[in-house]
Structure formats: structure tokens, C-alpha cells
Protein backbone atom coordinates (compact mmCIF):
# COMPACT_ATOMS: atom_id res chain seq x y z
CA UNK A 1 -9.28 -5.31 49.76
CA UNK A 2 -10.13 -1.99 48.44
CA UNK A 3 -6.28 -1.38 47.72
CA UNK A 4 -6.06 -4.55 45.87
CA UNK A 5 -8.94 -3.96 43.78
CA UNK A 6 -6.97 -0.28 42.45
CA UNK A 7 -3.97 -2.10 42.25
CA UNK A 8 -5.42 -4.44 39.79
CA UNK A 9 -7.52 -1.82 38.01
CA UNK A 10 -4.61 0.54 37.40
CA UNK A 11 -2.37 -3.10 36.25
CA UNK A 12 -4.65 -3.60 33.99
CA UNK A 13 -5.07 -0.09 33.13
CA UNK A 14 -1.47 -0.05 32.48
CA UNK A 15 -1.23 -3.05 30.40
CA UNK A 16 -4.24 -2.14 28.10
CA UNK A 17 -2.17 0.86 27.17
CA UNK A 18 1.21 -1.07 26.63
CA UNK A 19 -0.79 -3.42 23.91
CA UNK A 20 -2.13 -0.46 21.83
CA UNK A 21 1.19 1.24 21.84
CA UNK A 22 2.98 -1.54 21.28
CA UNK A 23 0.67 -2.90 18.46
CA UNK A 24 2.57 -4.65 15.50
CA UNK A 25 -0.51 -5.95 13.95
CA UNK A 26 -0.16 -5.87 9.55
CA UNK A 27 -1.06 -2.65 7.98
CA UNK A 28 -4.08 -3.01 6.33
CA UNK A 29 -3.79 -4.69 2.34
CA UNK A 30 -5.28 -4.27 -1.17
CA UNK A 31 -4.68 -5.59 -4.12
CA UNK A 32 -5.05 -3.15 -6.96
CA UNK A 33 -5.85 -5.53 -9.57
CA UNK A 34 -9.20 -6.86 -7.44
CA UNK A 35 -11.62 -5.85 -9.91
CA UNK A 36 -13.47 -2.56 -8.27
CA UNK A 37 -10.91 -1.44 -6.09
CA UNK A 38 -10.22 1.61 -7.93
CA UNK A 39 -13.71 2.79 -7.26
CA UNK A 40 -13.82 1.88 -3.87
CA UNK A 41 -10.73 3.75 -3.45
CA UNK A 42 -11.50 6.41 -4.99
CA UNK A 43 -14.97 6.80 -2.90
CA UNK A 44 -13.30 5.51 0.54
CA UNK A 45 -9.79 7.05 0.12
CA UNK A 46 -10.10 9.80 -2.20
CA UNK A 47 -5.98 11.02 -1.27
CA UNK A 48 -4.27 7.53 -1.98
CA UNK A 49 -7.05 7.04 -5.13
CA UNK A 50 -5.25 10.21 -6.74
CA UNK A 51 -1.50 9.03 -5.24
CA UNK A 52 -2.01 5.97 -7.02
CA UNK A 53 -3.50 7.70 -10.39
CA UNK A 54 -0.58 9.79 -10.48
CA UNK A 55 2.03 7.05 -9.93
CA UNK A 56 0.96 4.65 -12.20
CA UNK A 57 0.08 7.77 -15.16
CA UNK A 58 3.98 8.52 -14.73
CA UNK A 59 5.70 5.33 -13.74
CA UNK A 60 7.00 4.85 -17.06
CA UNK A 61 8.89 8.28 -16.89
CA UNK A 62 11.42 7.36 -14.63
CA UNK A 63 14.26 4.73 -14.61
CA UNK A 64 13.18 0.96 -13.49
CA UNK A 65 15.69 1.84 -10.75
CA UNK A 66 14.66 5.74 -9.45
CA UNK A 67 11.05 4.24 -9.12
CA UNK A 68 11.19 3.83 -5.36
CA UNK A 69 12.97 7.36 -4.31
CA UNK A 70 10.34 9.12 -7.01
CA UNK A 71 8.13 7.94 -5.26
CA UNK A 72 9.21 8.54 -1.64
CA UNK A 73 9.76 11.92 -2.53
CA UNK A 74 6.50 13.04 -4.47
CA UNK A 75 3.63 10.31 -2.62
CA UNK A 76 5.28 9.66 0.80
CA UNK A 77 5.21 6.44 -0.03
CA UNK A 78 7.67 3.53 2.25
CA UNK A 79 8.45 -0.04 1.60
CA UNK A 80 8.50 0.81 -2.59
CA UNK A 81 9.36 -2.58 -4.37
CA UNK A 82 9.24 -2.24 -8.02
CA UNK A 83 10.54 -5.47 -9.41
CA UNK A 84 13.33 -6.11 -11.87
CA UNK A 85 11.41 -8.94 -12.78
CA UNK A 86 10.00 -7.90 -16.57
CA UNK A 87 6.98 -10.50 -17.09
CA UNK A 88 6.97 -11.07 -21.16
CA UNK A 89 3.98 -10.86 -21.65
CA UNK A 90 2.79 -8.69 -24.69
CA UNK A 91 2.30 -5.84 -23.25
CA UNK A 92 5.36 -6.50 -20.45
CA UNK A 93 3.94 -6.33 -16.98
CA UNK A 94 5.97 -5.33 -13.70
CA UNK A 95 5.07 -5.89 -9.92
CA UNK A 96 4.88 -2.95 -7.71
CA UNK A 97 4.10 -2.25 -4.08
CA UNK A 98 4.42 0.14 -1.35
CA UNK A 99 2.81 1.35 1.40
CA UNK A 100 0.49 4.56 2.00
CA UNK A 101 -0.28 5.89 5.21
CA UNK A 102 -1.03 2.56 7.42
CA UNK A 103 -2.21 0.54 4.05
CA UNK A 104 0.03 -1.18 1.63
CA UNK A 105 -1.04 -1.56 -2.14
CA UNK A 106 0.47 -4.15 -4.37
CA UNK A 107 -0.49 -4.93 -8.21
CA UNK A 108 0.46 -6.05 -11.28
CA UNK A 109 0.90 -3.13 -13.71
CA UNK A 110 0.90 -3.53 -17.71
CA UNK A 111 3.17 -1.13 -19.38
CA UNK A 112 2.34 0.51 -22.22
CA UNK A 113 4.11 3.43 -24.33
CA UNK A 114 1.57 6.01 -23.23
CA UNK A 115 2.30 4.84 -19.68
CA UNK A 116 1.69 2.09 -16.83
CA UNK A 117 -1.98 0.83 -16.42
CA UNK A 118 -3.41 -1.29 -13.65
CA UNK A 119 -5.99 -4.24 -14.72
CA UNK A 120 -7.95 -6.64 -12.64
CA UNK A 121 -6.76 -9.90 -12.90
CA UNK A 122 -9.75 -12.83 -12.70
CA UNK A 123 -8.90 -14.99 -9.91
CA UNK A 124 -9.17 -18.70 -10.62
């Protein structure tokens, strides 16, 4: 009995392991234009807060299409998608997102001639 009872506690042992190394749960999301976020982020996650000061100060420096490998290169950032989609609005707006560390950021950014800008949008 006292073999099975080991047996079982090291399966189990064993298989508790497998599911955190193994875990392919969603990286955590946040929607920059939720009204506040920038303040939480820049109290909870002071590194990404300045990662995502600096790419949205400079987006408008660089080519719609070097976007993603500027910012792979200078912000470690993965997964960029900057769309080709220009939204008319007055001034245009772009979607952009890409992942941090374990937490992806998305958002609607307004450009502007002095550069991009990220506003909350009201949710209806």
C-alpha cells in the first residue's frame, strides 16, 4: 500500500510539473486606449510605461512598413502588427499591437505631425 501511495504522489508530482511547463494559457492583455491605463502602467510597469512612451513619441519617424523591425530591435518587442489600414478620420488613426515581456498591448493611435498619440476611446 505504502508503494502505491508514492507511486501516486510522485504521478501526480510529475504531472503538476508537466501542466506549468507546458502552460499555453493567453499572455496577459491591455488596451491602451482604456482611459487610465497609462497611469496604471506607468505606476505598475514602470519599463513597458517608458517602452510604450518612446514608441508611440517616434512612431511617426519611421516607414508604415519598418515599424515592426524598429521596434523589435530598440523595445524587444514580438508579434508587432501595425496596420496598413489608414482610418480617415481627421487626424488619421492606425492600429498597433505587440507584445512586451508576457503582456500584449494593442490601441488605436491618432497621428499627428508632431508624432503618434494614444487616446482613450469611450466605450459604448
Amino acid at each position: 500500500m505504502r508503494k502505491i501511495l508514492v507511486s501516486m504522489s510522485l504521478l501526480l508530482s510529475l504531472s503538476a510539473q508537466y501542466a506549468l511547463a507546458t502552460d499555453t494559457s493567453p499572455p496577459k492583455q491591455v488596451n491602451l486606449n482604456v482611459p487610465g491605463i497609462m497611469m496604471t502602467l506607468r505606476e505598475s510597469r514602470p519599463t513597458h510605461f517608458e517602452k510604450i512612451q518612446a514608441i508611440v513619441r517616434d512612431l511617426r519617424n519611421h516607414d508604415d512598413q519598418d515599424v515592426p523591425r524598429w521596434m523589435q530591435t530598440n523595445f524587444n518587442a514580438k508579434n508587432v502588427l501595425y496596420s496598413r489600414i489608414l482610418l480617415t478620420t481627421s487626424p488619421a488613426q492606425r492600429d498597433l499591437s505587440f507584445v512586451l515581456d508576457d503582456t500584449r498591448y494593442r490601441g488605436r493611435v491618432t497621428l499627428e505631425r508632431g508624432g503618434a498619440q494614444i487616446f482613450p476611446i469611450k466605450s459604448q
